[in-house]
Protein backbone atom coordinates (compact mmCIF):
# COMPACT_ATOMS: atom_id res chain seq x y z
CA UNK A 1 122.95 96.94 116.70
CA UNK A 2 119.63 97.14 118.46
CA UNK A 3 116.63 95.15 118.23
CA UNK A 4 113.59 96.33 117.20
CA UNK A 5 110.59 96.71 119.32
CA UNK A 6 107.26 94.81 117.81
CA UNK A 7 105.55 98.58 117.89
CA UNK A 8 108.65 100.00 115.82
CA UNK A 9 108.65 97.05 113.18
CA UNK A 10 104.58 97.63 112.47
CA UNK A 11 104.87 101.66 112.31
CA UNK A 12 107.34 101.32 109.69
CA UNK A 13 105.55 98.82 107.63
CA UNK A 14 101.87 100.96 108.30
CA UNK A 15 103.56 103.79 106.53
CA UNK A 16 104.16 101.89 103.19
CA UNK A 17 100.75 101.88 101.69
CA UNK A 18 97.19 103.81 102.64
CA UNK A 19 94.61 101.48 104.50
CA UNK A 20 92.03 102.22 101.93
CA UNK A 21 93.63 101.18 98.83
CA UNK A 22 91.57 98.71 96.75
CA UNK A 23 92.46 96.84 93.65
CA UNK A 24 88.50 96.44 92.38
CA UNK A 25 89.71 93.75 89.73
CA UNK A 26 91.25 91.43 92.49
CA UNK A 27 88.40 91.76 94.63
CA UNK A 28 86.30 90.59 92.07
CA UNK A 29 88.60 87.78 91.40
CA UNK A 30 88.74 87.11 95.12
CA UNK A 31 84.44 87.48 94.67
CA UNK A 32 84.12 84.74 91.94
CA UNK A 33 86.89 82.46 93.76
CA UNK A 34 85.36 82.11 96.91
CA UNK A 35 81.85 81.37 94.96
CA UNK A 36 83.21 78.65 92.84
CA UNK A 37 84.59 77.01 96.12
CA UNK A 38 81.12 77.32 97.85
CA UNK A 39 80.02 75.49 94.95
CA UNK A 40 82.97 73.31 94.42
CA UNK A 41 82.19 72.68 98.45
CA UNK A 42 78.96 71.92 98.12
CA UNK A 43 78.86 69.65 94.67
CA UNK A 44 78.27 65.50 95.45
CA UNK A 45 80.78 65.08 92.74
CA UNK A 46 85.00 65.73 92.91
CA UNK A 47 85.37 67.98 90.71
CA UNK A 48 82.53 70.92 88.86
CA UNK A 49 81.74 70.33 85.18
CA UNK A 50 82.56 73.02 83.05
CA UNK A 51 78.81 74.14 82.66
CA UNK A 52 78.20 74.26 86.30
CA UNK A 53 81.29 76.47 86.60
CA UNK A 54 79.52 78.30 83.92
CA UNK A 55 76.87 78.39 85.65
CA UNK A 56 78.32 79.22 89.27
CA UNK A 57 80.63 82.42 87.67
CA UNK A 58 76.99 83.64 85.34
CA UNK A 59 78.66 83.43 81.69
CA UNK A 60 76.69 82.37 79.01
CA UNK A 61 77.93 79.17 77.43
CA UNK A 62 78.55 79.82 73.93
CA UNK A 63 81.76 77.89 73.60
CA UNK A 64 83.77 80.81 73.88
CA UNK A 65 87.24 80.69 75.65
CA UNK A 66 87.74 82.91 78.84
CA UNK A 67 91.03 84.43 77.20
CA UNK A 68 89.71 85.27 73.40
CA UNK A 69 87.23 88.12 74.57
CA UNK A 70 84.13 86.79 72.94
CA UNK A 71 81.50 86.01 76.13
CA UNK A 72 84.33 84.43 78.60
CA UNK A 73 84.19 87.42 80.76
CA UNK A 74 81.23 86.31 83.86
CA UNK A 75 78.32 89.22 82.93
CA UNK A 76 78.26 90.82 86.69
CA UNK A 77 82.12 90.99 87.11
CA UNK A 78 81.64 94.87 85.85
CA UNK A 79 79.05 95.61 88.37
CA UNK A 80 80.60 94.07 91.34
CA UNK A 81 83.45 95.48 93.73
């Protein structure tokens, strides 16, 4: 059997998927992540409270829970990406 040569092993993997494909969803996940770690970064504390997470992702705090639907969704995740 022959070895591959670096150039043949990255042709064949280029060929699996177009550059420009974007999931919009993860890259506002990926968005919101890498804001609660500036935060989370930046906080004197160890950990963020749950308001200031609140606060950092821009949902209202109305007690909802992220997973029922009612308010947990952050109110610029539809306008980003």
């Amino acid at each position: 059997m022959r070895a591959r040569r670096p150039e043949e092993e990255v042709l064949s993997v280029a060929g699996h998927r177009h550059p420009t494909v974007q999931d919009p969803v993860a890259l506002v996940e990926i968005d919101l992540t890498g804001e609660l770690m500036i935060a989370a970064a930046a906080a004197s504390e160890d950990r963020l409270s749950p308001d200031r997470i609140d606060e950092v992702l821009d949902v209202e705090a109305d007690g909802a829970g992220a997973g029922d639907g009612a308010g947990g969704e952050p109110s610029g995740a539809a306008g980003r990406g």
